[in-house]
Protein backbone atom coordinates (compact mmCIF):
# COMPACT_ATOMS: atom_id res chain seq x y z
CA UNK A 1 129.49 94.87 100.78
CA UNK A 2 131.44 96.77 98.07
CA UNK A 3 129.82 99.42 96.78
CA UNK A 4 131.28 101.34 93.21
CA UNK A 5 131.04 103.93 91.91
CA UNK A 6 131.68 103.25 87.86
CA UNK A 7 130.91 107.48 86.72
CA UNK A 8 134.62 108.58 88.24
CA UNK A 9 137.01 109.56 85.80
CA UNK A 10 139.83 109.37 88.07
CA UNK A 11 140.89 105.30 87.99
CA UNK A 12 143.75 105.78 90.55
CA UNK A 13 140.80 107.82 93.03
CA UNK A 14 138.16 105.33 92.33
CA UNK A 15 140.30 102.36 93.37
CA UNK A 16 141.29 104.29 96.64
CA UNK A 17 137.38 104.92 97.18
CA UNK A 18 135.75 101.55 96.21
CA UNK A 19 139.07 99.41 98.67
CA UNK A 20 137.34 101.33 101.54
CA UNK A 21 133.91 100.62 101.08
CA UNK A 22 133.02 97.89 103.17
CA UNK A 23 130.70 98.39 105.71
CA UNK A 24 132.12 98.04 108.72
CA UNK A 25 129.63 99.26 112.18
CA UNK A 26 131.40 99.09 116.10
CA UNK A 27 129.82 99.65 119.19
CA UNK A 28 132.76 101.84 120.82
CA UNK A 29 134.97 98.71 119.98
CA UNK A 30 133.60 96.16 122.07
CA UNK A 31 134.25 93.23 120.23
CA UNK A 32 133.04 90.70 123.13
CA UNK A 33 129.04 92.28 121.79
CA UNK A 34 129.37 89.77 118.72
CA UNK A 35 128.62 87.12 121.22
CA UNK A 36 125.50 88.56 122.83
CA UNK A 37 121.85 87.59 121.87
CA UNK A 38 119.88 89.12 125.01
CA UNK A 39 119.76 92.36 126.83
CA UNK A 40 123.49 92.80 128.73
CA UNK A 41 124.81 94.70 130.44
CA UNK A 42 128.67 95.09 129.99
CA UNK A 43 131.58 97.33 131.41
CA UNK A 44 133.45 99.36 129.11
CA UNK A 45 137.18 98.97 129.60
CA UNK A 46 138.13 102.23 127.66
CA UNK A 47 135.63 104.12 129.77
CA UNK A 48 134.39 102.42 133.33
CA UNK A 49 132.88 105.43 134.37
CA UNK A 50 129.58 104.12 132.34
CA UNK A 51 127.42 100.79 131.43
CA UNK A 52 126.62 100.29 128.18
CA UNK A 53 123.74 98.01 126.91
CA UNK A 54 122.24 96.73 124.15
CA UNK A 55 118.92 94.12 123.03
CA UNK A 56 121.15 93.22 119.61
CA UNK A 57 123.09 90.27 118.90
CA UNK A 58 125.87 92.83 117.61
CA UNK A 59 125.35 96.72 115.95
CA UNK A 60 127.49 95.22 113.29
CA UNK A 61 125.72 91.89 112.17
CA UNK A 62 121.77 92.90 113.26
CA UNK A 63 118.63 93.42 111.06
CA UNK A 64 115.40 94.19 112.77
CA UNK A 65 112.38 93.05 110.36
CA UNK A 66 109.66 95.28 110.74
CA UNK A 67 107.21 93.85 112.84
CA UNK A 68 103.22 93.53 112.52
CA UNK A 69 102.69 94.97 115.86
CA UNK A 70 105.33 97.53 116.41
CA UNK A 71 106.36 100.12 118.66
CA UNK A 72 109.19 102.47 119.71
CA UNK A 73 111.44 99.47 121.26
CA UNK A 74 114.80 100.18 123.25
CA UNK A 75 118.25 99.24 121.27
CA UNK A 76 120.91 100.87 123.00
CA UNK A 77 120.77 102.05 126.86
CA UNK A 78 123.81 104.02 128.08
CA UNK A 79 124.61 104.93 131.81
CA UNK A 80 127.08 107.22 132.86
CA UNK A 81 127.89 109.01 136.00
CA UNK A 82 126.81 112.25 134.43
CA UNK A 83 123.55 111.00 132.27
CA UNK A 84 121.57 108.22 131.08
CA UNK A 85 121.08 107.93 127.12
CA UNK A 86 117.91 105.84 125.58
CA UNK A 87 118.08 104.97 122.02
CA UNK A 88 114.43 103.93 120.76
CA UNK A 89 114.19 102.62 117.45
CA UNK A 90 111.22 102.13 114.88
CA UNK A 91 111.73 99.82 112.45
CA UNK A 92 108.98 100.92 109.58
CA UNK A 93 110.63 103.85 109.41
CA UNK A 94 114.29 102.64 110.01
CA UNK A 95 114.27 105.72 112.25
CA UNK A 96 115.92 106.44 115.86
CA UNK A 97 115.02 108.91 118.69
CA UNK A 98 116.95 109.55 121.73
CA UNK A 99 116.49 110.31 125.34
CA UNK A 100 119.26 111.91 127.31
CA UNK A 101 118.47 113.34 130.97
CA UNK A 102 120.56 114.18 133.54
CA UNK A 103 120.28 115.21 137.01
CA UNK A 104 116.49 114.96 136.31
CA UNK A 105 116.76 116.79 133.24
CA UNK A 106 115.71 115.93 130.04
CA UNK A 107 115.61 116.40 126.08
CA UNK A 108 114.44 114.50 123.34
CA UNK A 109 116.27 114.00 119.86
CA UNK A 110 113.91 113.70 117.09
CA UNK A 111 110.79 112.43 118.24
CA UNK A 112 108.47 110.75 116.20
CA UNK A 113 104.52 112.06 116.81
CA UNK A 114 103.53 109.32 119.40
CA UNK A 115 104.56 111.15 122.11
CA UNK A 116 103.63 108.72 125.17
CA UNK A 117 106.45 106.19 124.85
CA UNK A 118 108.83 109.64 126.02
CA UNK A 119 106.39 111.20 128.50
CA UNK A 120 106.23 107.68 129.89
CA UNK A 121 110.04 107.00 130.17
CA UNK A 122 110.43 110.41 131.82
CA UNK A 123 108.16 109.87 134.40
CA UNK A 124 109.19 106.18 135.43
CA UNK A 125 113.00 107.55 135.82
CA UNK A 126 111.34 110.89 137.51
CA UNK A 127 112.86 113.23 135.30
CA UNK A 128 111.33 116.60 133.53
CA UNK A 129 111.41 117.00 129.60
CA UNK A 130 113.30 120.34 128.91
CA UNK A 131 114.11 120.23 125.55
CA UNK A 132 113.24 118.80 122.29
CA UNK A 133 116.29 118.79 120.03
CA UNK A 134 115.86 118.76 116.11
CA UNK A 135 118.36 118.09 113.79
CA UNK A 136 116.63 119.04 111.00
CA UNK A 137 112.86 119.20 109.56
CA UNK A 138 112.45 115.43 108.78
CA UNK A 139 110.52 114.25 105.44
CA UNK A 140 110.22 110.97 106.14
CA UNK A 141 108.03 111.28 109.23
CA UNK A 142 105.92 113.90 110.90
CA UNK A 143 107.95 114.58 114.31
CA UNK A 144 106.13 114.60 117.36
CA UNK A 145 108.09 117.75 119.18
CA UNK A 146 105.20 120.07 118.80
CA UNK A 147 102.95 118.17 120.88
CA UNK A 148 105.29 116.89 123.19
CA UNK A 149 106.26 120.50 124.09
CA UNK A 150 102.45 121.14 124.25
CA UNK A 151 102.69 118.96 126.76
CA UNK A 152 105.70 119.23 128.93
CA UNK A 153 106.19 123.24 128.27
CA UNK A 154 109.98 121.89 126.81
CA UNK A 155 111.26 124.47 124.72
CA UNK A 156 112.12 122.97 120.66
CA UNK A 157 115.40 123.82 119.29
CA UNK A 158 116.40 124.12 116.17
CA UNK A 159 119.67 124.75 114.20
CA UNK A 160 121.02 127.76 112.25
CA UNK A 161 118.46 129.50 109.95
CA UNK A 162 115.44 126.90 110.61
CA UNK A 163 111.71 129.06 110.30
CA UNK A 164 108.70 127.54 111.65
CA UNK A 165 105.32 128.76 111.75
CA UNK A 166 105.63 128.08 116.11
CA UNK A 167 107.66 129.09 118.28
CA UNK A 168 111.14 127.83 118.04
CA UNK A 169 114.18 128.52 119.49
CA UNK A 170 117.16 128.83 116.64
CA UNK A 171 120.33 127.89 118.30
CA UNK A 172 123.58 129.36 117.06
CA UNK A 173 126.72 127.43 115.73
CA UNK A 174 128.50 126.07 118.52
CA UNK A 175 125.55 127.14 120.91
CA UNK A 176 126.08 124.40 124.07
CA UNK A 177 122.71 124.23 126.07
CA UNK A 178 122.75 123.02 129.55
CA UNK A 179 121.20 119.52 130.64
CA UNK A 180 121.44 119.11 134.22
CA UNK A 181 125.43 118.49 134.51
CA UNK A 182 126.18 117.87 131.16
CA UNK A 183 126.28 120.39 127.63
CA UNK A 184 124.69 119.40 124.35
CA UNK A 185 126.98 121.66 121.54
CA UNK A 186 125.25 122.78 118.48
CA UNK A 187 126.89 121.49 115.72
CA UNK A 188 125.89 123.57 112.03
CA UNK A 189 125.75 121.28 109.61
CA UNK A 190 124.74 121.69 106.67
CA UNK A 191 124.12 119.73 103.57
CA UNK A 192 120.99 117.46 103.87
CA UNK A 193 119.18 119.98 104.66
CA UNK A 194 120.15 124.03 105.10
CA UNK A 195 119.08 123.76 108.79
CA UNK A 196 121.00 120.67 109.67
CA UNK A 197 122.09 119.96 112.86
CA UNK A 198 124.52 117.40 114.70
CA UNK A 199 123.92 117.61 119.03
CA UNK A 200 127.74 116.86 120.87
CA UNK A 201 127.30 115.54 124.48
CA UNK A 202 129.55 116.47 126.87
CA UNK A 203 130.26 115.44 130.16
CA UNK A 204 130.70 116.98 133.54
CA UNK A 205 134.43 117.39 132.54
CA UNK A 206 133.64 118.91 129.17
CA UNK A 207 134.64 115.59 127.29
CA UNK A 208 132.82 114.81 124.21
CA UNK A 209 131.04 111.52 124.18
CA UNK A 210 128.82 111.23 121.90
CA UNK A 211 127.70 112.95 118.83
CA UNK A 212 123.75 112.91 117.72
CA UNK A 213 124.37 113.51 113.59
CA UNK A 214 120.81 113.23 112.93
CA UNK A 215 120.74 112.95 108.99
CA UNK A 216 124.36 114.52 108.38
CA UNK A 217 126.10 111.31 109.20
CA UNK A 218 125.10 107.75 108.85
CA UNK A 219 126.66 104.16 109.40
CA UNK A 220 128.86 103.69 106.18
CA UNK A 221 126.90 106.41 104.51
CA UNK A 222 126.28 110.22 105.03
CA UNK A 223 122.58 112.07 104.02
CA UNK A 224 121.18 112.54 100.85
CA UNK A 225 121.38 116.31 99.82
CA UNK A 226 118.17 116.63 97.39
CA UNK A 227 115.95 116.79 99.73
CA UNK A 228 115.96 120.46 100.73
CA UNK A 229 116.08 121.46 97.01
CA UNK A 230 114.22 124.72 95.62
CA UNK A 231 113.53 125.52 92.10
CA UNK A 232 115.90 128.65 91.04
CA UNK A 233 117.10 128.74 94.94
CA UNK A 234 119.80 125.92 95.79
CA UNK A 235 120.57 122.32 94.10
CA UNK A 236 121.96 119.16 95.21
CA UNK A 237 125.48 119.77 94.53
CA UNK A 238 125.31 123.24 96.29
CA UNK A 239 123.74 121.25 99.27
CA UNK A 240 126.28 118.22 98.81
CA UNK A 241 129.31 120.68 98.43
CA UNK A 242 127.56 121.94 102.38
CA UNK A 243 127.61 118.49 103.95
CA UNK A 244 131.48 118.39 102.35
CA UNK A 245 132.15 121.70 104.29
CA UNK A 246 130.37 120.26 107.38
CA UNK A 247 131.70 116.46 107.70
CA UNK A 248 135.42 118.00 107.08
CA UNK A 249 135.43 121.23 109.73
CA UNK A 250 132.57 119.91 112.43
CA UNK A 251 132.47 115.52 112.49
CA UNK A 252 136.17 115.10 110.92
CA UNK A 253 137.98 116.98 113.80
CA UNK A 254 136.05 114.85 116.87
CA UNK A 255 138.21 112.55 118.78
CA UNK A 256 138.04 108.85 117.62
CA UNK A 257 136.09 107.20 120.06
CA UNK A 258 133.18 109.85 120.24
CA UNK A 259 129.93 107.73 119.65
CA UNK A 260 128.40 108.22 116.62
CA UNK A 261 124.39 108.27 117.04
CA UNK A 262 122.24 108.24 113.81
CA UNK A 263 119.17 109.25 112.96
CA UNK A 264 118.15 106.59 110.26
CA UNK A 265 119.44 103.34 110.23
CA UNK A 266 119.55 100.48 107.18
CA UNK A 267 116.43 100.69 104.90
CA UNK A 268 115.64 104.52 105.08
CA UNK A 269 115.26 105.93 102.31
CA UNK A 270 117.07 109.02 103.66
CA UNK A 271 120.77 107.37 102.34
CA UNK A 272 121.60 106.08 99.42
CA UNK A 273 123.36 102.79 102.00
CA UNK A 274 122.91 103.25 104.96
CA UNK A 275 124.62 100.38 106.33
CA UNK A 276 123.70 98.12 109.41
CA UNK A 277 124.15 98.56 112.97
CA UNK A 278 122.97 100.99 116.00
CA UNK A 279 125.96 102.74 116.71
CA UNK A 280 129.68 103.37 116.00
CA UNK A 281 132.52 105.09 117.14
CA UNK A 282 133.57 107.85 114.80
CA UNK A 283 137.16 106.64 114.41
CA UNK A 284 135.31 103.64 112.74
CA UNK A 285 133.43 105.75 110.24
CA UNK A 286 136.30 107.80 109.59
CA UNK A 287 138.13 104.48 108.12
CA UNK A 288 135.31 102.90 106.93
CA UNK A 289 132.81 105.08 105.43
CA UNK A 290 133.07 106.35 101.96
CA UNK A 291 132.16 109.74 102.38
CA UNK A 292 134.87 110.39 104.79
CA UNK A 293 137.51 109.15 103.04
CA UNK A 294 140.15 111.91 101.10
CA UNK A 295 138.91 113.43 98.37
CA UNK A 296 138.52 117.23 96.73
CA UNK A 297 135.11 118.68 97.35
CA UNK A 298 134.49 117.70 93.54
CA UNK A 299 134.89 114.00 93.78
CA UNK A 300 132.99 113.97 97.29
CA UNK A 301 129.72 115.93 95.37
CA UNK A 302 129.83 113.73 92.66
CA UNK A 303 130.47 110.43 95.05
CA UNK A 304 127.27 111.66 97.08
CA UNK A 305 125.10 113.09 94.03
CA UNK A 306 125.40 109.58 91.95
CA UNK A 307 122.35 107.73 91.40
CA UNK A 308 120.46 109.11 93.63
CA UNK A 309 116.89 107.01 94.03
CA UNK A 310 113.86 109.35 93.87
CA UNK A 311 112.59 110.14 96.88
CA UNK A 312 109.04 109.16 98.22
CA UNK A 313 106.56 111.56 97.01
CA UNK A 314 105.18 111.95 100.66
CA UNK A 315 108.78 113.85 101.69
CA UNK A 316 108.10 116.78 100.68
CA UNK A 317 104.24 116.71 102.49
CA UNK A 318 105.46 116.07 105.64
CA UNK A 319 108.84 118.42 105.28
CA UNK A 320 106.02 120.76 105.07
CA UNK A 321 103.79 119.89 108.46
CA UNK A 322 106.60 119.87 110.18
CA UNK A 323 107.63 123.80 109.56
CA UNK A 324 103.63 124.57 109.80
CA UNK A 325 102.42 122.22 112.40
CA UNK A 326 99.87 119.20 112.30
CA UNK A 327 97.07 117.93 114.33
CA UNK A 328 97.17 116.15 118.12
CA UNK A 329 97.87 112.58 117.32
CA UNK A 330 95.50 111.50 119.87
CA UNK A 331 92.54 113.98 118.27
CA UNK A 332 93.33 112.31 114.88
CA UNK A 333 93.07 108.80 115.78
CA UNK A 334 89.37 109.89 117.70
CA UNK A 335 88.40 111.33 114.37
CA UNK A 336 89.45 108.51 112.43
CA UNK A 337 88.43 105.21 113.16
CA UNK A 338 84.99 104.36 112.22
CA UNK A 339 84.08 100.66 111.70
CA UNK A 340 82.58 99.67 107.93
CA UNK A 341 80.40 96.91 107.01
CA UNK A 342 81.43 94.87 103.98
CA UNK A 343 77.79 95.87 102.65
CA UNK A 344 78.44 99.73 102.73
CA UNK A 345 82.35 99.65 101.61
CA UNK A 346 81.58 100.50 97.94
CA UNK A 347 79.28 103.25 98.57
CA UNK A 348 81.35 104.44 100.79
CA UNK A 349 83.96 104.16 98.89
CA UNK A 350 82.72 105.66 96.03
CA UNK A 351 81.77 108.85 97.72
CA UNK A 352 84.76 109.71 99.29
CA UNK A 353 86.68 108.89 96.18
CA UNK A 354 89.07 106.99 98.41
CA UNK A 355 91.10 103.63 98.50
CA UNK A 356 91.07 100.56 99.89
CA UNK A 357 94.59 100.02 101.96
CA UNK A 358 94.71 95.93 101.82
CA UNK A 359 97.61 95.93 104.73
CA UNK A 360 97.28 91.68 105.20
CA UNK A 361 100.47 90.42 104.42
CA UNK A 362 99.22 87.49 102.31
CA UNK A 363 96.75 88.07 98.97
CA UNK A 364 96.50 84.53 98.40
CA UNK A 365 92.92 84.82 99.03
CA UNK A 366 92.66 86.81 96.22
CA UNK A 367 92.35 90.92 96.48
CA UNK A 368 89.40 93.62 95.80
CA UNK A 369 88.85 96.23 93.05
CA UNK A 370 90.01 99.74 94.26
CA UNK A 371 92.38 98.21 96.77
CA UNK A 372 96.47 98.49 96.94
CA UNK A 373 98.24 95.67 98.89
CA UNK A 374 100.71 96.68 101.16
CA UNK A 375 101.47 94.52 103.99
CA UNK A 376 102.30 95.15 107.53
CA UNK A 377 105.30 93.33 107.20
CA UNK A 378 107.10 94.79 104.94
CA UNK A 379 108.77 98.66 105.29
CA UNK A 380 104.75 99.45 105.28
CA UNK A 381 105.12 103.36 105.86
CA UNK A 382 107.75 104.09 103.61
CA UNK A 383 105.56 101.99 100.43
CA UNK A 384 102.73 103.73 101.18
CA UNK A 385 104.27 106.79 101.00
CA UNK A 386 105.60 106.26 97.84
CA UNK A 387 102.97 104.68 95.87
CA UNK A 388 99.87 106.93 97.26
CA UNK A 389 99.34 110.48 97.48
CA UNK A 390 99.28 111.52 101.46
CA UNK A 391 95.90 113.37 100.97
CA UNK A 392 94.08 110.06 99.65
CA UNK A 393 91.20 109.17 101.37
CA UNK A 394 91.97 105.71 102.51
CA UNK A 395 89.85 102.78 104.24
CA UNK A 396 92.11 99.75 105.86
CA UNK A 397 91.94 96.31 105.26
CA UNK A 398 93.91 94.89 107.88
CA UNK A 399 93.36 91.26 110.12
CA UNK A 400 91.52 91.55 112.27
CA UNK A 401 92.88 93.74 115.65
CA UNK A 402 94.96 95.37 113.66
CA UNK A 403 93.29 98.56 112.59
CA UNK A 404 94.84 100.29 115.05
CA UNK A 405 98.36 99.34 114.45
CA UNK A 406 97.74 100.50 110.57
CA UNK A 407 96.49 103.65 111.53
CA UNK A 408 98.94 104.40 114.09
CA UNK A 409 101.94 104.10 111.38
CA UNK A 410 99.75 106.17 108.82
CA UNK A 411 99.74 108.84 110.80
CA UNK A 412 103.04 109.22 111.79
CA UNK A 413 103.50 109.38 108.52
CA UNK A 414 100.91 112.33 108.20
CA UNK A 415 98.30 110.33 106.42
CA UNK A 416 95.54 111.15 108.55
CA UNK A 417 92.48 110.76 105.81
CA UNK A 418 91.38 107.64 107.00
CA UNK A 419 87.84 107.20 106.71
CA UNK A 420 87.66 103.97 108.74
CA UNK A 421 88.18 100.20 108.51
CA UNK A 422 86.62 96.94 107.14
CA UNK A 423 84.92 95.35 110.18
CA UNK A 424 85.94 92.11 110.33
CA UNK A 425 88.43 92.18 107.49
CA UNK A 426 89.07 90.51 104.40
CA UNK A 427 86.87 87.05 105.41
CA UNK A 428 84.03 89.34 106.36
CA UNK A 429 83.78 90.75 102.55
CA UNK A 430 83.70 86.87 101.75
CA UNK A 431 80.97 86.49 103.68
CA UNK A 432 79.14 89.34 102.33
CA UNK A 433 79.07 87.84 99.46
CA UNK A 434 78.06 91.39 97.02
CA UNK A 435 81.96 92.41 96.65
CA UNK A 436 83.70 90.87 93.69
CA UNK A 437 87.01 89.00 94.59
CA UNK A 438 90.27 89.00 92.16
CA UNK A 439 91.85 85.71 91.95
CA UNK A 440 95.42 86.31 92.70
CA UNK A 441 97.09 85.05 89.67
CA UNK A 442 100.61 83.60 91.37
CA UNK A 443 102.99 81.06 90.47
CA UNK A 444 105.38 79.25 92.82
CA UNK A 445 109.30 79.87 91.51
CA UNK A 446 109.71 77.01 89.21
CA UNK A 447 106.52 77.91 87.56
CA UNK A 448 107.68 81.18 87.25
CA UNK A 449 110.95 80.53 86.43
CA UNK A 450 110.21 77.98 83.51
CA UNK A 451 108.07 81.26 82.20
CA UNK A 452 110.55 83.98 82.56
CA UNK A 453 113.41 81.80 80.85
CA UNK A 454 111.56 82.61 77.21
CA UNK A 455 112.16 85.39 75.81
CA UNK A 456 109.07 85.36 73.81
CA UNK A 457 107.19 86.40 77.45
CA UNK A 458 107.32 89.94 78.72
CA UNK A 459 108.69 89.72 82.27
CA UNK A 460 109.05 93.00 84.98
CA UNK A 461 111.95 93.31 87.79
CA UNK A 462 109.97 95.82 90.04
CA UNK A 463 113.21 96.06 91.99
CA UNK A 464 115.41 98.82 92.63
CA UNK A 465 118.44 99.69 90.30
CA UNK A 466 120.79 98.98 93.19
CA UNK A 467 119.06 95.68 93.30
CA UNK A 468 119.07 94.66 89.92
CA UNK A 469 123.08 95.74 89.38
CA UNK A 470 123.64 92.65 91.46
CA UNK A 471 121.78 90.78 88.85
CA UNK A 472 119.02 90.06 87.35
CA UNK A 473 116.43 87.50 84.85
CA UNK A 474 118.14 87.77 81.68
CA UNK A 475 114.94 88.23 79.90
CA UNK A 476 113.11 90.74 81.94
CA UNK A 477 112.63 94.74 82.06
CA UNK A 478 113.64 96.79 85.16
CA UNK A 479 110.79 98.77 86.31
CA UNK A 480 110.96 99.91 89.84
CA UNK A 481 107.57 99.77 91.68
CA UNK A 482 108.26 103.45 92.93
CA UNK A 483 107.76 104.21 89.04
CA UNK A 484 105.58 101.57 87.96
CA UNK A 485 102.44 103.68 87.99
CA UNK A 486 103.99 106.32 85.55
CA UNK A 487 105.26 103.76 83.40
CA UNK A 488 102.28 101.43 82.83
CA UNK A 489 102.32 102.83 79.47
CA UNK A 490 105.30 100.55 78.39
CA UNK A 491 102.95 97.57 79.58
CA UNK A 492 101.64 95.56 76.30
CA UNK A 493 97.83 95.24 76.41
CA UNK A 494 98.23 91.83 74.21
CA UNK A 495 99.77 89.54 76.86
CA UNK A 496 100.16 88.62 80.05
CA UNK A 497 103.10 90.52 82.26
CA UNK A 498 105.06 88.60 84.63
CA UNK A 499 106.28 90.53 87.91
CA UNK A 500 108.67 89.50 90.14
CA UNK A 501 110.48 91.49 93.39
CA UNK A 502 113.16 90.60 95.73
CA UNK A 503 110.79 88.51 98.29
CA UNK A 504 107.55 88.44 96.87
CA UNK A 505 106.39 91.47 99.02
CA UNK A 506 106.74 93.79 96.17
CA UNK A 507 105.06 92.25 93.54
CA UNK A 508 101.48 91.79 95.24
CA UNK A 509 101.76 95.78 95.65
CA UNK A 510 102.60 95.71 92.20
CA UNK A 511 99.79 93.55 90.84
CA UNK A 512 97.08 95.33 93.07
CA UNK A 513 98.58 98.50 91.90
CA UNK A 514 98.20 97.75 88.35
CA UNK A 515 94.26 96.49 88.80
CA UNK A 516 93.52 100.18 89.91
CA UNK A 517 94.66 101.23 86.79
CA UNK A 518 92.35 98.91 84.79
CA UNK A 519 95.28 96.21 84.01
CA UNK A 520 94.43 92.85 84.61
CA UNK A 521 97.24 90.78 82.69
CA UNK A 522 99.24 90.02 85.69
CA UNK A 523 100.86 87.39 86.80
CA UNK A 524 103.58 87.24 89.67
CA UNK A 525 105.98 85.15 91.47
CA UNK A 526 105.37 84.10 95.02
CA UNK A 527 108.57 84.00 96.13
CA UNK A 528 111.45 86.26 95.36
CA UNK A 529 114.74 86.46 93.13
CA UNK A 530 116.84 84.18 94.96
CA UNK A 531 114.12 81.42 95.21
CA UNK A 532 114.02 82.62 91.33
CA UNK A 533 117.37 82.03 90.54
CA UNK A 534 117.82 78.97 92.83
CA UNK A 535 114.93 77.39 90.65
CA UNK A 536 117.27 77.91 87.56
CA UNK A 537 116.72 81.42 86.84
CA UNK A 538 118.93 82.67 83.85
């Protein structure tokens, strides 16, 4: 994929840039991986002194879906003379921890606040959790390190000039901690955030291996640097002009076939692009990736700066918890999860001042007043994030056996106001029969399409700008859902609005959004802009 970038002055520098944007992901050039479609194991020929393996088709080619029941599952297993290395991926959160022991020892990079899946894997390979390594204090998730070192007695490390209100231990620049017979180097680097961090593993012999670039560096794209901004302190281009400081003197001078292990992968919102894949050798991303192609510190702040999306308003709430701490998981879920009957959901309702959470993937049986659909399905954490305030009161609507599931990715998340769920889910509140049910007004794509084709009808791309560049209907107005709710105003009150997203996922959030703000003139598109434009879409 070719990404541009149409603001540069500089035609002869924008040429150079856009020629080198493809996205292009390794795994430590192993090109034989393309072939694989189960767990392998294969011997590297550049380095025989470790196995690597992986549960992906290929790091360059894969795309995990989120799924409806979904845990911390295993991507990338490496095992070396000197260490093992566990790469556990999430995909609601497009996020990636890592496990690294050797000679019993242990540390964990960037937890996320279930804590058991690490506690387990320690135990069945009979090591002890020492450390808990942060690259930075994450937005987009509350991390789990304070109660894992609760629990184990591991000491949390943080980078250059990090403050937390618990105790901490702030590593120096170029600070190498010991891990049974290996060194993990502190790498300053700053830019995403002022604390950032990057973890270099090095083996027995004092060779680098692999670098852990939390949010600095990702596949094909590098961290957004607004995220750490403070009114009258620091901006974005002081913090991208940072991460230009800290790609060129700290990731830049690494030998080419150091590993490079992300944080995020495709579908955070913590890049602008992140592109796919689990892994890549640095030498890759130094050809390859935008960002770390030549340029003055100038072009590379304005390259990174561009367009920047706006960032889900729950960032900035769990930014915080993680500097101040947050309750036990486990404590949270006993306080949470109280079953409610249809009959009492209103009252309920009503007196917390709270919100129905519809998380069914499916609102073809029609929806509930007070209710937002987001589905299970789709990057569920990351939407409700966006659209809903984290201190909202919030009741789940989920199938049935899978409250928990809901509530588990809520929290990690830091939404922890849940009042309960709806026993027996949306069929029970048919049952009841003393709930009003919305018909969900939806038309298949060649309804739709035949619609959106006049001009005379007011039609609404809730997709991204990124999205819509690559085109769009001809007659409709590009609202992004993140903004629908502050835009409603440019909504007419005289007709009906037709919605359409990228899959269909987006619009039912966007119609059940919409009905808690009292507008019912909705109509949306089952399916999503290719089925659109497929069915003759101008």
């Amino acid at each position: 994929m070719i990404q541009k970038f149409t603001f540069l002055k500089n035609t002869a520098f924008l040429k150079q840039i856009t020629s080198k944007l493809e996205q292009s992901i390794c795994t430590r050039n192993i090109k034989c991986l393309s072939q694989l479609s189960k767990l392998n194991k294969i011997n590297l020929q550049c380095n025989p002194s470790f196995k690597f393996s992986t549960q992906t088709a290929c790091s360059a080619n894969t795309k995990q879906a989120p799924k409806s029941n979904e845990s911390q599952n295993t991507t990338t297993v490496i095992e070396h003379n000197d260490f093992y290395v566990e790469q556990l991926f999430t995909g609601c959160l497009a996020s990636y921890t890592y496990y690294i022991e050797s000679n019993g020892e242990a540390a964990i990079i960037d937890p996320l606040r279930e804590t058991k899946p690490y506690t387990d894997l320690a135990a069945r390979r009979g090591a002890k959790i020492k450390y808990i390594l942060e690259s930075h204090f994450h937005a987009d998730f509350v991390s789990g390190h304070i109660s894992l070192a609760n629990k184990t007695g591991a000491k949390i490390i943080y980078g250059p000039g990090a403050q937390a209100l618990y105790d901490i231990h702030v590593a120096k620049d170029g600070e190498e901690i010991q891990l049974g017979n290996i060194k993990l180097q502190v790498l300053h680097t700053p830019g995403h955030t002022t604390e950032s961090s990057c973890f270099l593993l090095k083996d027995s012999k004092n060779q680098p291996h692999s670098v852990y670039t939390g949010d600095t560096l990702f596949l094909g794209e590098v961290g957004r640097p607004d995220l750490a901004v403070k009114s009258g302190q620091i901006t974005e281009k002081d913090l991208a002009g940072m991460l230009f400081d800290s790609i060129k003197n700290k990731l830049l001078p690494l030998p080419d076939n150091v590993i490079v292990f992300p944080s995020h992968g495709a579908g955070s919102a913590c890049g602008k692009n992140i592109g796919k894949g689990h892994m890549c050798d640095i030498g890759t991303q130094k050809k390859k990736n935008y960002a770390l192609q030549p340029m003055s510190r100038d072009q590379f702040i304005q390259v990174v700066t561009h367009e920047l999306p706006k960032p889900p308003q729950y960032f900035f709430y769990d930014a915080g918890l993680n500097k101040t701490g947050y309750a036990n998981l486990e404590d949270a879920k006993i306080n949470n999860f109280n079953a409610i009957k249809p009959e009492n959901l209103q009252q309920i309702q009503a007196e917390a001042k709270g919100l129905v959470l519809d998380c069914r993937n499916s609102i073809d049986e029609g929806y509930i007043d007070g209710s937002i659909n987001i589905g299970l399905n789709t990057p569920f954490a990351v939407w409700v994030g966006t659209l809903i305030d984290p201190k909202t009161p919030l009741i789940l609507l989920t199938e049935p056996g899978q409250e928990e599931e809901a509530a588990k990715r809520l929290m990690r998340i830091g939404f922890d106001h849940i009042i309960g769920f709806v026993d027996g889910g949306f069929q029970a509140i048919k049952n009841s029969g003393n709930i009003k049910i919305n018909t969900s007004k939806i038309l298949n794509a060649e309804q739709f399409t035949q619609i959106a084709n006049n001009p005379q009808n007011f039609v609404v791309d809730v997709r991204n700008k990124s999205e819509t560049d690559q085109g769009k209907g001809h007659t409709a107005q590009t609202i992004p859902l993140a903004e629908l709710g502050s835009r409603v105003h440019e909504l007419p009150k005289d007709k009906e609005v037709y919605i359409y997203c990228q899959s269909g996922a987006r619009s039912k959030m966007a119609i059940t959004l919409l009905n808690t703000l009292g507008i019912k003139n909705i109509i949306i598109a089952h399916d999503g802009f290719k089925a659109l434009h497929q069915a003759g879409l101008k």
